[in-house]
N, C-alpha and C. Protein backbone atom coordinates (compact mmCIF):
# COMPACT_ATOMS: atom_id res chain seq x y z
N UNK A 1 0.83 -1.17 0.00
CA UNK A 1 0.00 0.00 0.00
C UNK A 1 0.88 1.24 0.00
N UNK A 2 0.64 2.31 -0.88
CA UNK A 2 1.46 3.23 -1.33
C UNK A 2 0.56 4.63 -0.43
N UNK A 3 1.66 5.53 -0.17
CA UNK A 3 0.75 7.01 0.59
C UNK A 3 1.28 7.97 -0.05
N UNK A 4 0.58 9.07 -0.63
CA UNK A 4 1.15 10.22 -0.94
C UNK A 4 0.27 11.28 -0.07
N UNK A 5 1.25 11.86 0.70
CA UNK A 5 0.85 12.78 1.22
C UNK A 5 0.83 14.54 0.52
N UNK A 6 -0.36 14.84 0.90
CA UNK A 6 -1.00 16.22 0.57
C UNK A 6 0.16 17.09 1.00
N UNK A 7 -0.09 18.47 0.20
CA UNK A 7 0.72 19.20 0.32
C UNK A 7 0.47 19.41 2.04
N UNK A 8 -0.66 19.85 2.55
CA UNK A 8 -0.91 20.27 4.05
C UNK A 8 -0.65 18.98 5.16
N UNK A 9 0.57 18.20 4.36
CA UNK A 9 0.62 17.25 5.54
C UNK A 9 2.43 17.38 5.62
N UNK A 10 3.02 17.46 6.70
CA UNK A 10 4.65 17.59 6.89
C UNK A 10 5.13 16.83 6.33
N UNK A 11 6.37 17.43 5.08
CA UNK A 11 6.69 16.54 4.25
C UNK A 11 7.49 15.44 4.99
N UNK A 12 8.14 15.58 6.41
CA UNK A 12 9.22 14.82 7.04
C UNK A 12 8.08 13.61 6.93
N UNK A 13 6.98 13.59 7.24
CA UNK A 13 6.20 12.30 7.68
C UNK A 13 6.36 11.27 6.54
N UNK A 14 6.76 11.37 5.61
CA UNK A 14 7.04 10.59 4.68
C UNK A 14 7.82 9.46 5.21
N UNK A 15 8.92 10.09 5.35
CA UNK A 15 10.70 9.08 5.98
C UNK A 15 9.99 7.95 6.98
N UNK A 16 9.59 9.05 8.26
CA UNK A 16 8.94 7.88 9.57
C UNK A 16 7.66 7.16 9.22
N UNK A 17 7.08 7.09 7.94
CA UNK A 17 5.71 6.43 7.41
C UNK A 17 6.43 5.13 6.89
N UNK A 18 7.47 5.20 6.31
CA UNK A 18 7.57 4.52 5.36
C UNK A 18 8.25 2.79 5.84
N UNK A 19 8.94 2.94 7.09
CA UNK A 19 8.63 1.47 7.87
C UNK A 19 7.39 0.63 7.97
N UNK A 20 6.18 1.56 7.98
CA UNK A 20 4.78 1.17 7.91
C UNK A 20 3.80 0.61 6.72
N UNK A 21 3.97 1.62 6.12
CA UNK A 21 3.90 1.14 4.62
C UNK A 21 5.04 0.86 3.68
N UNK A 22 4.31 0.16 2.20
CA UNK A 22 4.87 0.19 0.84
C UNK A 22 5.74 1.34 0.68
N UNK A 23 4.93 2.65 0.67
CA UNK A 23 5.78 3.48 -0.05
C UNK A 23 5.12 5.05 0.37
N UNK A 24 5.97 5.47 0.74
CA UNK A 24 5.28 6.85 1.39
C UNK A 24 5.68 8.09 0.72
N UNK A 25 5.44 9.02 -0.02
CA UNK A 25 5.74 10.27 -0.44
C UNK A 25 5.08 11.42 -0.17
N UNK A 26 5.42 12.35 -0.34
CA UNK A 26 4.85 13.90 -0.38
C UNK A 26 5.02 14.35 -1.73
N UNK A 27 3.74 14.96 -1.66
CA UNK A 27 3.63 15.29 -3.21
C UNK A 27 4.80 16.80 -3.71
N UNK A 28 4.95 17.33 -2.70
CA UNK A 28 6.54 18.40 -3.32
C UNK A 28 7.49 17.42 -3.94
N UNK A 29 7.19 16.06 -3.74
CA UNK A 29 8.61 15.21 -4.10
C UNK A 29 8.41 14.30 -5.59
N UNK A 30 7.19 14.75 -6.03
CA UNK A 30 6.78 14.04 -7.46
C UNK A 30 7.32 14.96 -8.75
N UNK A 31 7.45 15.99 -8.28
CA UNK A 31 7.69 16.56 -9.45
C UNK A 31 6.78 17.03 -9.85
N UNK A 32 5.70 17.52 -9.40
CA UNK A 32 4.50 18.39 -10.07
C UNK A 32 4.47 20.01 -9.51
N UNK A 33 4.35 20.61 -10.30
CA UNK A 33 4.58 22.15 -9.66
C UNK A 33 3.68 22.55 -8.79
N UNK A 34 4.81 23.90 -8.04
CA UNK A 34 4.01 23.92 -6.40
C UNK A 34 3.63 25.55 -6.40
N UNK A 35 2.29 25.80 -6.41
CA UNK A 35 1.51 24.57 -5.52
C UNK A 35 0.67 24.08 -6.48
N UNK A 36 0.49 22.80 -6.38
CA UNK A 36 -0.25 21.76 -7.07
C UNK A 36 -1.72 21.85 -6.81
N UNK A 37 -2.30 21.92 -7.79
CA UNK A 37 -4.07 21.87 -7.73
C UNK A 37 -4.58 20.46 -7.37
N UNK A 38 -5.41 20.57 -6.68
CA UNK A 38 -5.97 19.03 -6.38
C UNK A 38 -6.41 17.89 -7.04
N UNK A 39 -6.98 18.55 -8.55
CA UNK A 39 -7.13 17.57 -9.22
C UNK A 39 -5.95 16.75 -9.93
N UNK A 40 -4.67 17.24 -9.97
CA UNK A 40 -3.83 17.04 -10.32
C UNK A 40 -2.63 16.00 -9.31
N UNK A 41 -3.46 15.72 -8.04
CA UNK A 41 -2.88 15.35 -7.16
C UNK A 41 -3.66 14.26 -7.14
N UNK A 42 -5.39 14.31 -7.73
CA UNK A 42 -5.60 12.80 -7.78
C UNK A 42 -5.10 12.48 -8.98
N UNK A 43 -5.00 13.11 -9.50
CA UNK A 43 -4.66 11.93 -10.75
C UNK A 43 -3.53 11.53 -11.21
N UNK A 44 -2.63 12.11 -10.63
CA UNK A 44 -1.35 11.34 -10.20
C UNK A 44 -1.20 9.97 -9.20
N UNK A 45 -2.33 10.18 -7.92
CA UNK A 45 -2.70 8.89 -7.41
C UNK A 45 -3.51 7.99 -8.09
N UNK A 46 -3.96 8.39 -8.59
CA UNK A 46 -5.11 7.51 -9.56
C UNK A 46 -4.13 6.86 -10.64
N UNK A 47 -3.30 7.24 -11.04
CA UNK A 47 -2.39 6.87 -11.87
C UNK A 47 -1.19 6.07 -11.05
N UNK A 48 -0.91 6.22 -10.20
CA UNK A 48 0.46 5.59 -9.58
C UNK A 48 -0.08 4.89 -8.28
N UNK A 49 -1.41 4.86 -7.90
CA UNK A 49 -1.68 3.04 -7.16
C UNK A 49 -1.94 4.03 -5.75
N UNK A 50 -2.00 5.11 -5.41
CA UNK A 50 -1.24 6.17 -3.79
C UNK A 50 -3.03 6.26 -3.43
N UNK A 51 -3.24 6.05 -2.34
CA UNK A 51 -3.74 6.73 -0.90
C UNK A 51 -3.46 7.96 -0.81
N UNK A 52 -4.41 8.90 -0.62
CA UNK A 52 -4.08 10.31 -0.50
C UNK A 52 -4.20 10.54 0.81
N UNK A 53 -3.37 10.81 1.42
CA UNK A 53 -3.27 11.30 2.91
C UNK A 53 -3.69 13.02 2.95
N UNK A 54 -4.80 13.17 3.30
CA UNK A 54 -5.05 14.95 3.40
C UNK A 54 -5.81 15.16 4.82
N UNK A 55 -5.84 16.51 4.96
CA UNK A 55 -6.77 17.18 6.01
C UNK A 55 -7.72 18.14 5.07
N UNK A 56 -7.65 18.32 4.00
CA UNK A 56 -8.31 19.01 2.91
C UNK A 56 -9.34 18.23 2.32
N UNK A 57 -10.67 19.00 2.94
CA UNK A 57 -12.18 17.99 2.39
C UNK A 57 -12.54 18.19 0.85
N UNK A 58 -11.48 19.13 0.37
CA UNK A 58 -12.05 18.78 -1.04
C UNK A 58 -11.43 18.04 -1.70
N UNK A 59 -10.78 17.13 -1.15
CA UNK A 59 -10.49 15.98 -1.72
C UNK A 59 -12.17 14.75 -1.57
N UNK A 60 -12.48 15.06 -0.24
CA UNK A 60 -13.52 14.37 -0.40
C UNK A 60 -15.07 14.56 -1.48
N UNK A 61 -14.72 15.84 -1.61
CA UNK A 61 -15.92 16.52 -2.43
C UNK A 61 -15.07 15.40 -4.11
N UNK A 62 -14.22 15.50 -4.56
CA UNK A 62 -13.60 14.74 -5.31
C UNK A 62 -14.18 13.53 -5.54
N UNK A 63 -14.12 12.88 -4.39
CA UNK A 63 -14.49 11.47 -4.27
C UNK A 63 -15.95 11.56 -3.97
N UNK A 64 -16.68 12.23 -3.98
CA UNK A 64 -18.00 12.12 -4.07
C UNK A 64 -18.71 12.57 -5.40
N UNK A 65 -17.55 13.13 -6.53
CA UNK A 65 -18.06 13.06 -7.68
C UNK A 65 -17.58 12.81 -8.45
N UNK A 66 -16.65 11.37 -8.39
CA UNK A 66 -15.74 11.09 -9.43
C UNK A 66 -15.61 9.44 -8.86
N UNK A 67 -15.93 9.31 -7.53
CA UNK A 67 -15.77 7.87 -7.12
C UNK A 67 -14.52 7.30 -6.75
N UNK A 68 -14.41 6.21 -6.92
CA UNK A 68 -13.03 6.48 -6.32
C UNK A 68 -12.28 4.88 -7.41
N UNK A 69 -11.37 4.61 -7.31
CA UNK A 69 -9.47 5.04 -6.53
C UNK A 69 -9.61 6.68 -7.47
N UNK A 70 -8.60 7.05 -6.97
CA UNK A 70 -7.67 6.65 -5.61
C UNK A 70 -9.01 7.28 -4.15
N UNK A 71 -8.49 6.49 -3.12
CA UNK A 71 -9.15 6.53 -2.17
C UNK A 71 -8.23 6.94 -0.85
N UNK A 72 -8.80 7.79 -0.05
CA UNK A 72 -8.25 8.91 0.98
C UNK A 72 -8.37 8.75 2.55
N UNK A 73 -7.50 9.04 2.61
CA UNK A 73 -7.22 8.97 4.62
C UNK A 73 -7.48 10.60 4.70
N UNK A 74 -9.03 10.96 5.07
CA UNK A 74 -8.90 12.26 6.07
C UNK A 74 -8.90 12.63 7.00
N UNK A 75 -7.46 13.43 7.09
CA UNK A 75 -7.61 13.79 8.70
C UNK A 75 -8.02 14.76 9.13
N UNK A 76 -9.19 14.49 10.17
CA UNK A 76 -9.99 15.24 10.92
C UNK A 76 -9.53 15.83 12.02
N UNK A 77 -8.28 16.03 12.47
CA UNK A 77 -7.88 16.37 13.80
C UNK A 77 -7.51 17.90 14.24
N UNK A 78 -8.08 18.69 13.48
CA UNK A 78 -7.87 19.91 13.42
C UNK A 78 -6.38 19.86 13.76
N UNK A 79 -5.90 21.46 14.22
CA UNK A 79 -4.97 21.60 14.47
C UNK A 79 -3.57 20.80 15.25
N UNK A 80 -3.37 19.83 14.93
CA UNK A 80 -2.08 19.17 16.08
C UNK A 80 -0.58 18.77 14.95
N UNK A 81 -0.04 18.83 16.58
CA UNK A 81 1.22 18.20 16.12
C UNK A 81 1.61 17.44 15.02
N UNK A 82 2.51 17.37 14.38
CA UNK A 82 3.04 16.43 13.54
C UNK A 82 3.36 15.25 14.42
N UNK A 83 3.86 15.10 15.61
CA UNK A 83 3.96 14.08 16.22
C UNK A 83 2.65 13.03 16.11
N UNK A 84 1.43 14.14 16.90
CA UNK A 84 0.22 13.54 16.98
C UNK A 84 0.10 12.78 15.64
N UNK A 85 0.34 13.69 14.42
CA UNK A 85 -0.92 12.79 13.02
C UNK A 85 0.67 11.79 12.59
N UNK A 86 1.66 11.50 13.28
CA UNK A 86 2.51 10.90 12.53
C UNK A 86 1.88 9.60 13.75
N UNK A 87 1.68 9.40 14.85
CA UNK A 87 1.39 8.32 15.60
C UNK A 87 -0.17 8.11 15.17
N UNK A 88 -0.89 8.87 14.90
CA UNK A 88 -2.18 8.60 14.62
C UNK A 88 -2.36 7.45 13.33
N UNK A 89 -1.28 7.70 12.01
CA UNK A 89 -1.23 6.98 10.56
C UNK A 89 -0.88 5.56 11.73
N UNK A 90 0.20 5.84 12.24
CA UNK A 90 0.76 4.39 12.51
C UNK A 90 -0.34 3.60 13.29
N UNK A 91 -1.20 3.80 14.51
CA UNK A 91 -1.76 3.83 15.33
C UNK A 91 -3.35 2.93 14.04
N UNK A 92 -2.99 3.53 12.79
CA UNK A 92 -4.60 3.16 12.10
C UNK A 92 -3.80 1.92 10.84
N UNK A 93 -2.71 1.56 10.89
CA UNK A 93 -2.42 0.84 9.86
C UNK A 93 -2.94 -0.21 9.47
N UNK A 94 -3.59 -0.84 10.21
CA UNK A 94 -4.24 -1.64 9.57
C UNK A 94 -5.91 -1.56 8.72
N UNK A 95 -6.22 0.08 9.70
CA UNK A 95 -7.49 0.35 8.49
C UNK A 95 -7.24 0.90 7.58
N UNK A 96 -6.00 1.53 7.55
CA UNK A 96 -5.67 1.65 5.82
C UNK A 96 -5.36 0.58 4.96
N UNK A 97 -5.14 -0.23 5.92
CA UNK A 97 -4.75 -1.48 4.31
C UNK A 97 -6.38 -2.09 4.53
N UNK A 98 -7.01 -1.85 5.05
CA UNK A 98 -8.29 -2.38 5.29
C UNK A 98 -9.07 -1.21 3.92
N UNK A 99 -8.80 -0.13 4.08
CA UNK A 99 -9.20 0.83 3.25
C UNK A 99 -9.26 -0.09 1.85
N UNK A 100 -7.76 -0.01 1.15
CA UNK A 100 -6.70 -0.29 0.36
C UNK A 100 -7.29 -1.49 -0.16
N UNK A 101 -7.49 -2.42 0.42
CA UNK A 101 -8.61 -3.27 -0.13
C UNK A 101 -9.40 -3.51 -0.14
N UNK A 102 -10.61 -2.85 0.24
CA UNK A 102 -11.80 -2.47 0.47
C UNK A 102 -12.76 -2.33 -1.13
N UNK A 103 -13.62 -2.96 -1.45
CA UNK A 103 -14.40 -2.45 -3.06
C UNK A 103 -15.16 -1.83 -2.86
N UNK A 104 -15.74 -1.46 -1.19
CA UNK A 104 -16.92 -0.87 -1.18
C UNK A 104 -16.98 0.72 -0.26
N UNK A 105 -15.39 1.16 0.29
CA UNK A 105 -14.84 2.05 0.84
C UNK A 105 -13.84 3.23 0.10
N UNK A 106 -13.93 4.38 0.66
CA UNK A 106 -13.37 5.00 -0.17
C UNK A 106 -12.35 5.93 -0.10
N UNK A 107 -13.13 6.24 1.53
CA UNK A 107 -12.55 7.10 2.56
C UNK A 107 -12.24 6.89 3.51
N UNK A 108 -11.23 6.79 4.63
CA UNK A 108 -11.21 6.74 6.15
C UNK A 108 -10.96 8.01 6.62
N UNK A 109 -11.75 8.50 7.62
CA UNK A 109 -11.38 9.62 8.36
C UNK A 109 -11.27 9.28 9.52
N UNK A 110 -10.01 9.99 9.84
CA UNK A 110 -9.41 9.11 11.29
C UNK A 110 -9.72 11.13 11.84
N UNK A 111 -9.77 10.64 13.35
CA UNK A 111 -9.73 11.52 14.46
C UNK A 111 -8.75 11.88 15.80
């Protein structure tokens, strides 16, 4: 299971994700110019297999009119730490691969 994280997520979380998962990136690190429009961020996941890691609901507005893959981890936790949402991914790994293979899921929003 592959993660690309949203621009509004700390690009460091990539490095400490990536013991957890397949393959963890931040989208400053694809090579798409910054700042990158959203649709352009799914369809780079939609194209390269990625989980979109965001706190940005219009990704979900996305997935409510386009369906899904790629399919999204939103985080709901308002304002916190990078510590917090870097133990929170780890803390949910198995409902993301639960996500990840899921035919009938699209979204997880963790808290």
């Amino acid at each position: 299971m592959k993660l690309l994280l949203d621009a509004n997520v700390f690009w460091r979380l990539a490095a400490k994700l990536k013991q957890h998962f397949e393959e963890c990136i931040h989208v400053d690190r694809v090579g798409m110019h910054i700042p990158t429009k959203d649709f352009e961020i799914w369809n780079y996941a939609l194209s390269n297999n990625f989980i979109i890691v965001t706190n940005d609901e219009d990704f979900l507005n996305l997935l409510n009119v386009k369906g899904f893959p790629p399919k999204i981890v939103l985080l709901k936790t308002g304002n916190q730490s990078n510590n917090y949402i870097l133990d929170l991914l780890i803390k949910h790994v198995n409902d993301s691969h639960a996500l990840y293979s899921s035919a009938n899921y699209g979204v997880l929003e963790l808290y």
